[in-house]
N, C-alpha and C. Protein backbone atom coordinates (compact mmCIF):
# COMPACT_ATOMS: atom_id res chain seq x y z
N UNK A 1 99.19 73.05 173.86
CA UNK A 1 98.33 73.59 172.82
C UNK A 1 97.41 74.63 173.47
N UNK A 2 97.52 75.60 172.82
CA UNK A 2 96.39 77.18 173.27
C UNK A 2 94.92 76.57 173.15
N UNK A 3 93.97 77.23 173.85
CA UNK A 3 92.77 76.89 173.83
C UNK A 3 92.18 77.49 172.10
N UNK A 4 92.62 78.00 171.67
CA UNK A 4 92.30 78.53 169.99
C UNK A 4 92.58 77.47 169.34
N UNK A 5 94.24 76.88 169.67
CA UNK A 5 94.87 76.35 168.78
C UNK A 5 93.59 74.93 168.62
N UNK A 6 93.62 74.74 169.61
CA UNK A 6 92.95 73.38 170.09
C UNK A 6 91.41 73.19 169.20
N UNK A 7 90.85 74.80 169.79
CA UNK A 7 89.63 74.73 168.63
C UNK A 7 89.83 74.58 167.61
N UNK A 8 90.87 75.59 166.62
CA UNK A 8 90.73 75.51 165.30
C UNK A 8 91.16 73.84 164.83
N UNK A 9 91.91 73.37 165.38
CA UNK A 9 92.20 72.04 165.44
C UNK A 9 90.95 70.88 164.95
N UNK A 10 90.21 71.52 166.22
CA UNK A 10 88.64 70.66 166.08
C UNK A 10 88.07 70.70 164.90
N UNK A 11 87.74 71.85 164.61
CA UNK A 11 86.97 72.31 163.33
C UNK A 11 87.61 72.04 162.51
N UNK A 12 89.30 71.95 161.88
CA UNK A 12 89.39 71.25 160.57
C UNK A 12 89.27 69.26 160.48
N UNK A 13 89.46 69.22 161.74
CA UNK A 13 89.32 67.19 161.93
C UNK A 13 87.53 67.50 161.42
N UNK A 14 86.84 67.88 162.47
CA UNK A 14 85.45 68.12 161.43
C UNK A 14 85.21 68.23 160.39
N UNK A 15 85.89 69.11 159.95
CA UNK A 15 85.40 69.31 158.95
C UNK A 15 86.12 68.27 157.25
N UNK A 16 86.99 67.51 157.76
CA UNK A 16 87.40 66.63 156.98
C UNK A 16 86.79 65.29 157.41
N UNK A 17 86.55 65.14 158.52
CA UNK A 17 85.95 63.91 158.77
C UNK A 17 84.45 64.06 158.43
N UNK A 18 83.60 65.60 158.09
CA UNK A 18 82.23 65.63 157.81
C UNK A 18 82.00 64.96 156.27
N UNK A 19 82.98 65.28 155.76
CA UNK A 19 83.42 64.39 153.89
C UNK A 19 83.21 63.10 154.23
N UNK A 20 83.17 62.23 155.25
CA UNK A 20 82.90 60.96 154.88
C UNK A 20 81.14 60.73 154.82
N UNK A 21 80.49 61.65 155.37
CA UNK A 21 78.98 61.38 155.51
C UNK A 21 78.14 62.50 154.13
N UNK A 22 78.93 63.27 154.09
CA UNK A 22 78.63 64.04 152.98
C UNK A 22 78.76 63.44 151.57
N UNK A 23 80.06 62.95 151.11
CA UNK A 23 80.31 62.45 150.07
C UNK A 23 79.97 60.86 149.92
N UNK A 24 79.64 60.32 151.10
CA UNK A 24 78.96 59.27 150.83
C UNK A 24 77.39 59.28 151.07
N UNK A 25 76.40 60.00 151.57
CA UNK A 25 75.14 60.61 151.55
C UNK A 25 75.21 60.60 149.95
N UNK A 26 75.96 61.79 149.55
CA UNK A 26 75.75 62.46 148.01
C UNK A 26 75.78 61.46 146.82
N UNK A 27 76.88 60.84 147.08
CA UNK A 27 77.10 58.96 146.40
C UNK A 27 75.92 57.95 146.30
N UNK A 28 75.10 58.42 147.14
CA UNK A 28 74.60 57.51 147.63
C UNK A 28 72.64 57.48 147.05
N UNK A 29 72.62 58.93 147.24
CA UNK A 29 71.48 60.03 146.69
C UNK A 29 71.76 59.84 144.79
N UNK A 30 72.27 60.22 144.26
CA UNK A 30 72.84 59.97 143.10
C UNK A 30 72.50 58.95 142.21
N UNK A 31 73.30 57.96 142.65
CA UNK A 31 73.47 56.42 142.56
C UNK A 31 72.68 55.52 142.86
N UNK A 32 72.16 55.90 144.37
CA UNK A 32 71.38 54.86 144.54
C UNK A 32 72.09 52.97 144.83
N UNK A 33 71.30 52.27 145.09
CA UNK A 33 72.08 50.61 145.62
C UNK A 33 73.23 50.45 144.19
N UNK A 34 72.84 50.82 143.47
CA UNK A 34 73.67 50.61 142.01
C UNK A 34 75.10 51.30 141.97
N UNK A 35 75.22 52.15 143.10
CA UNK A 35 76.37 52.95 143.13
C UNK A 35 77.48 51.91 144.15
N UNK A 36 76.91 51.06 144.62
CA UNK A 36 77.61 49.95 145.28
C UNK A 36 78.61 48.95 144.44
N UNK A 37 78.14 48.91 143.73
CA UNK A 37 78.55 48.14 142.43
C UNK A 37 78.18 46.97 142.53
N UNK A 38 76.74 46.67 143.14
CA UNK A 38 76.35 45.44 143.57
C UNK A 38 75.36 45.16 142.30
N UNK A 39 75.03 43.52 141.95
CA UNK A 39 74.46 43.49 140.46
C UNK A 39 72.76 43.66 140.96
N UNK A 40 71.97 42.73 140.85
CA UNK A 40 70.65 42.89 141.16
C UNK A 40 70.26 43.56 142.32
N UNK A 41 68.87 44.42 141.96
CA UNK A 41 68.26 45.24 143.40
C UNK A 41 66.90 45.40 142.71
N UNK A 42 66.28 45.50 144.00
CA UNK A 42 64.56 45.65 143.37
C UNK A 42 64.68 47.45 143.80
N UNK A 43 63.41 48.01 143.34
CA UNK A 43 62.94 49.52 143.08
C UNK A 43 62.81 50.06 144.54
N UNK A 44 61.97 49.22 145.20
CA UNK A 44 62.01 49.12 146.45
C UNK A 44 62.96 49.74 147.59
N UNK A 45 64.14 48.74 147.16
CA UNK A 45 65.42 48.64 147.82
C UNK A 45 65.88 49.61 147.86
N UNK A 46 66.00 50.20 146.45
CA UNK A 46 66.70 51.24 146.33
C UNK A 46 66.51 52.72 146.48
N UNK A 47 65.23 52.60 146.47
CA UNK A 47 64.64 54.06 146.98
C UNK A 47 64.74 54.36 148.81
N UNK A 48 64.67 52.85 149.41
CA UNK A 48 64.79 52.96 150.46
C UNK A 48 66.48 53.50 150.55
N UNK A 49 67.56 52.99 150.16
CA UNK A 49 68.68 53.50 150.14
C UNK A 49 68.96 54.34 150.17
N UNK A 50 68.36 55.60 148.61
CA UNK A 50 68.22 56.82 148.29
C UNK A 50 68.19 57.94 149.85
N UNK A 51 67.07 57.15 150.27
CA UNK A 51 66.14 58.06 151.42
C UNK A 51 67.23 57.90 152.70
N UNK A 52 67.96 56.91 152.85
CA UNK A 52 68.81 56.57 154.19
C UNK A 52 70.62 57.96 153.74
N UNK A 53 70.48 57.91 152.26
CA UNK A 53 71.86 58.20 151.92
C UNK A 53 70.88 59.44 152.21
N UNK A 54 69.84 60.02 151.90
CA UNK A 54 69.93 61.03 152.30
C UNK A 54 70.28 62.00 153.76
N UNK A 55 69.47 60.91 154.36
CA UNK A 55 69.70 61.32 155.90
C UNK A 55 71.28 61.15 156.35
N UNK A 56 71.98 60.43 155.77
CA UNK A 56 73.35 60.54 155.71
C UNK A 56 73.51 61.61 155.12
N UNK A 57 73.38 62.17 154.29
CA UNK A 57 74.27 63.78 153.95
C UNK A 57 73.65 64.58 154.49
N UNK A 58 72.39 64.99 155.41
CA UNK A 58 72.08 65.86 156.06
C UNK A 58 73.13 66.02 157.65
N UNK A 59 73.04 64.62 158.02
CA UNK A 59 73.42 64.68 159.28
C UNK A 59 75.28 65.12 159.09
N UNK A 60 76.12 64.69 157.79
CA UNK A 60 77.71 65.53 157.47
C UNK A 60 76.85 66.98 157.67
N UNK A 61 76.38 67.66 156.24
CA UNK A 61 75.61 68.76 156.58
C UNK A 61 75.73 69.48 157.81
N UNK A 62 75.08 68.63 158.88
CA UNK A 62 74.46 69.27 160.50
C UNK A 62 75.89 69.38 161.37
N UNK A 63 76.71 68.08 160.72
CA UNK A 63 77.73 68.41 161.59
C UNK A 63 79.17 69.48 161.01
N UNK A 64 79.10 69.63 159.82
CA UNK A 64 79.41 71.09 159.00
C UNK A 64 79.00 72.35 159.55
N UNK A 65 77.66 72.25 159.95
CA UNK A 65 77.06 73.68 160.52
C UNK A 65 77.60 73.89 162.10
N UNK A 66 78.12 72.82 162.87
CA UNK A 66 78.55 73.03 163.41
C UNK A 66 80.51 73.87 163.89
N UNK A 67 80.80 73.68 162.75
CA UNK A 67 82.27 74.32 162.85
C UNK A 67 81.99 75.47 162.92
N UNK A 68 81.49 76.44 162.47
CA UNK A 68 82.03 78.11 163.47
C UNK A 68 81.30 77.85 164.49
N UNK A 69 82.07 78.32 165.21
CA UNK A 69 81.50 78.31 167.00
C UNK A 69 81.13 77.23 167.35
N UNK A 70 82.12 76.42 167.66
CA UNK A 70 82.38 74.89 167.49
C UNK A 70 82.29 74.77 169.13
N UNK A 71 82.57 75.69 170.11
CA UNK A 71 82.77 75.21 171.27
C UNK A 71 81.05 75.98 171.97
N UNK A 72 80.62 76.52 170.61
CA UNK A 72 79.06 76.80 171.44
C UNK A 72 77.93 75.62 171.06
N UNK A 73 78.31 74.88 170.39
CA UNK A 73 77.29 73.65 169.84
C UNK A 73 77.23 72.56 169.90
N UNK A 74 77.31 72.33 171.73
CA UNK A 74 77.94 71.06 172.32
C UNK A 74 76.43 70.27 172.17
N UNK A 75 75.30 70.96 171.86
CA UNK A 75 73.47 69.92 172.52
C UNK A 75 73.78 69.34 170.56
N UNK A 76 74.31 70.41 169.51
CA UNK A 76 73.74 69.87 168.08
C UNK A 76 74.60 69.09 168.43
N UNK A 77 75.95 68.69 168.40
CA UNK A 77 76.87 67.94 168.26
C UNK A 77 77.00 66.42 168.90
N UNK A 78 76.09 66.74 170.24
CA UNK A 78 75.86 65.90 170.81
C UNK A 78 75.10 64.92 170.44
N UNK A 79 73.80 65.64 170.25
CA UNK A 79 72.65 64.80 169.40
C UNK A 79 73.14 64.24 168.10
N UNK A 80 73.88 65.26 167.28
CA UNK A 80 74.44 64.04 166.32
C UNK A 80 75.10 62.93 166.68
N UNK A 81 75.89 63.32 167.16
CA UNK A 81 76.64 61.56 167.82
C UNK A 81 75.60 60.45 168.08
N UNK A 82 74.65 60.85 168.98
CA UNK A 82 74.01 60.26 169.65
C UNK A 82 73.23 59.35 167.97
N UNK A 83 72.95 60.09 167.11
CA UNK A 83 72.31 59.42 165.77
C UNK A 83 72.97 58.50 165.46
N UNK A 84 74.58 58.89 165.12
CA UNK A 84 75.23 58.35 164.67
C UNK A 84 75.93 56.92 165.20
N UNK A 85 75.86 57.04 166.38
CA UNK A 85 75.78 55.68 167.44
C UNK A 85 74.83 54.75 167.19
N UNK A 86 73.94 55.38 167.23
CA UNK A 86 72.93 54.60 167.18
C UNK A 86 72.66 54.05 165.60
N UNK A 87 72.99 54.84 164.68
CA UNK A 87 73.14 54.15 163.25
C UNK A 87 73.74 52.73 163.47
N UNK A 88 75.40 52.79 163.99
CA UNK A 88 76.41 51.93 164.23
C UNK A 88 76.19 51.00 165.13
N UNK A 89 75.27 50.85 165.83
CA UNK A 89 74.73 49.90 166.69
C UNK A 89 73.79 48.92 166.06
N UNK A 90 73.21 49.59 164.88
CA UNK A 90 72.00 48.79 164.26
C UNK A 90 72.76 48.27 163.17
N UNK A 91 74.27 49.04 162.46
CA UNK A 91 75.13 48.09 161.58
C UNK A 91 75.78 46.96 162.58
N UNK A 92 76.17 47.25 163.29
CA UNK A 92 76.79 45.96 164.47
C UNK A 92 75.78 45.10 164.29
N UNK A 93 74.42 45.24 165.34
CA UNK A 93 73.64 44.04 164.72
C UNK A 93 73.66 43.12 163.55
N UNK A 94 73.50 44.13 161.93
CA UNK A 94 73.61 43.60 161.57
C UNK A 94 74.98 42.53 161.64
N UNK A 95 76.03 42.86 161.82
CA UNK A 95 77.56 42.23 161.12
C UNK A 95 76.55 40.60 162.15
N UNK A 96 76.41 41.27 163.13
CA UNK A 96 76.49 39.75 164.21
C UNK A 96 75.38 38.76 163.01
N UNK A 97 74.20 39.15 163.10
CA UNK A 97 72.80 38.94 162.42
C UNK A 97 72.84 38.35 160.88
N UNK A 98 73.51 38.49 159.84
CA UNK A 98 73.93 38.25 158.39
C UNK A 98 75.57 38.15 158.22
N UNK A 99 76.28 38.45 159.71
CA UNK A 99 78.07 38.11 158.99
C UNK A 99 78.42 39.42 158.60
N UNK A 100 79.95 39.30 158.42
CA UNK A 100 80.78 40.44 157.85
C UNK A 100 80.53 41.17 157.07
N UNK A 101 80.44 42.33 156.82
CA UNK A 101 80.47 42.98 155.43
C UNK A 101 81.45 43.30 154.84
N UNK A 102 81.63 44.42 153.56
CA UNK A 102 82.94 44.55 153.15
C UNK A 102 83.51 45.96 154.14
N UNK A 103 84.71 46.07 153.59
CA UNK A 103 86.09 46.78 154.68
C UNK A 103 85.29 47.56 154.30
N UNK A 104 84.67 48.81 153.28
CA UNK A 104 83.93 49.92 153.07
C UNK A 104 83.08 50.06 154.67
N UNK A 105 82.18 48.85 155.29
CA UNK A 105 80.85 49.24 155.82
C UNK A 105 82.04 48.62 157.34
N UNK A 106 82.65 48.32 157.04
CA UNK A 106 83.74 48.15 158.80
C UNK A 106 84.47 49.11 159.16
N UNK A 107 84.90 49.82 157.59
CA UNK A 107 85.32 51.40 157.83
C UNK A 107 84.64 52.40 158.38
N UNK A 108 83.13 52.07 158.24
CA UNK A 108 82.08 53.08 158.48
C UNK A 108 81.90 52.63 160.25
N UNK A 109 81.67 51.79 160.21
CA UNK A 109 81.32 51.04 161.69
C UNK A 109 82.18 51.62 162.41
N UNK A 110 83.75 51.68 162.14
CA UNK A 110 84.87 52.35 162.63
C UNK A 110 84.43 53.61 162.92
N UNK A 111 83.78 54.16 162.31
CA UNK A 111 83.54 56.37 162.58
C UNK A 111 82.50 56.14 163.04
N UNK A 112 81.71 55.27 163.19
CA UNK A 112 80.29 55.58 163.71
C UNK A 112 80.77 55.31 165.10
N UNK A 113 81.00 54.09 165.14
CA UNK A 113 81.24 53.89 166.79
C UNK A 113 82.57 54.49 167.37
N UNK A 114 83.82 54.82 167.04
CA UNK A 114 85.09 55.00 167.62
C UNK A 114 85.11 56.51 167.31
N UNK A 115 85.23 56.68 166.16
CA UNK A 115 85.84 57.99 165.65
C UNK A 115 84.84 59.06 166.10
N UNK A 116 83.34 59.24 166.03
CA UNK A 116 82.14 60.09 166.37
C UNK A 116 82.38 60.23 167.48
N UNK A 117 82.19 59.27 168.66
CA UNK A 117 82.45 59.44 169.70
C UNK A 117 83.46 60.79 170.35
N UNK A 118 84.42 59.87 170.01
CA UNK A 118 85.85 60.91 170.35
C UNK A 118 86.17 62.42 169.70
N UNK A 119 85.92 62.42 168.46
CA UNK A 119 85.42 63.86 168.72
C UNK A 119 84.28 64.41 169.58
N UNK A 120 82.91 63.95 169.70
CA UNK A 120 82.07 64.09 170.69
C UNK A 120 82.91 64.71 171.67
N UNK A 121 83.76 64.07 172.51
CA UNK A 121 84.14 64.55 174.09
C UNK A 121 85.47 65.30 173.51
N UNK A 122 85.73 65.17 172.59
CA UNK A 122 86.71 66.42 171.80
C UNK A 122 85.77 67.49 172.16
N UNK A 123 84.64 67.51 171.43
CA UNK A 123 83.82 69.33 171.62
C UNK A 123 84.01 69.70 172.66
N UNK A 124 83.53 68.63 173.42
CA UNK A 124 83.10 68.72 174.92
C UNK A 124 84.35 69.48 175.87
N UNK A 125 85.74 68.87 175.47
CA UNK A 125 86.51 69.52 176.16
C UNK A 125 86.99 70.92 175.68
N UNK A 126 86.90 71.13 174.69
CA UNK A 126 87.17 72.54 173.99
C UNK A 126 85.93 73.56 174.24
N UNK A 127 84.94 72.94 174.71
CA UNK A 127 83.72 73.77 175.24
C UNK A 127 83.82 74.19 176.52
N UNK A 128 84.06 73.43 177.78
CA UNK A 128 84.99 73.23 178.64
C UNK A 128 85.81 74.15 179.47
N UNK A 129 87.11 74.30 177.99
CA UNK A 129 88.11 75.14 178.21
C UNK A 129 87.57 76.42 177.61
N UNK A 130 86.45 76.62 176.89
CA UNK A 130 86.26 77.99 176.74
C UNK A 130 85.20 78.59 177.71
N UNK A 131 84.85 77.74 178.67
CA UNK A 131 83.54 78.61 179.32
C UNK A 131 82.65 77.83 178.85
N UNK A 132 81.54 77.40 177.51
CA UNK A 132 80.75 77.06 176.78
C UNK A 132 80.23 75.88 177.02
N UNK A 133 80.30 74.81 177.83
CA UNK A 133 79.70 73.28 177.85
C UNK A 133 78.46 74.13 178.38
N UNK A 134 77.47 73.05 177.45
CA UNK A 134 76.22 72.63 178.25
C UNK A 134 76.14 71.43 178.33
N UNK A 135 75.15 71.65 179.37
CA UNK A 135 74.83 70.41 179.80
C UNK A 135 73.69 69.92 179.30
């Protein structure tokens, strides 16, 4: 694979994998705990939700802004991961802390911890091969 091929590569997995934080941010902003299809929630709850789904569609957003010049935006890309880890570390807790959740939030656990990552050192090597890593 050409060092182009490889980028443009990157940037469409991005940019289809940025739809899971975007369209669930936006779902989420919208809807609110009620968009769960879960029955009772206090006002509370759900505004807190609102405010978390938001920061979920900023951070798809941030990592959207990253596709052109995908191999120059290894510190944004990085730091997102680094959020997004750390989101998935505090859902892990929970699973251990309250038990399983549903396949939806194990799916998520899945991209936060496995899938983020690996693109992570995806940039990294396409940054790499173009000249472009920082450190």
């Amino acid at each position: 694979m050409t060092d182009e091929t490889e980028r443009r590569a990157l940037q469409r997995v991005v940019a289809v994998a940025g739809l899971v934080p975007v369209l669930g941010g936006l779902w989420g902003v919208l809807f609110g705990q009620a968009g769960l299809g879960s029955g009772a929630f206090d006002v509370s709850t759900d505004s807190h939700f609102r405010y978390l789904s938001g920061l979920l569609l900023g951070i798809g957003l941030l990592f959207w802004s990253t596709i052109p010049g995908i191999e120059t935006k290894g510190s944004l890309f990085r730091f997102l991961t680094m959020v997004v880890v750390l989101g998935g570390l505090a859902r892990l807790l929970g699973l251990w802390l309250t038990g399983v959740p549903s396949l939806t939030m194990l799916a998520a656990l899945g991209m936060e911890l496995v899938v983020t990552p690996l693109l992570c050192l995806w940039q990294i090597r396409v940054a790499n091969r173009a000249g472009t890593a920082v450190l």
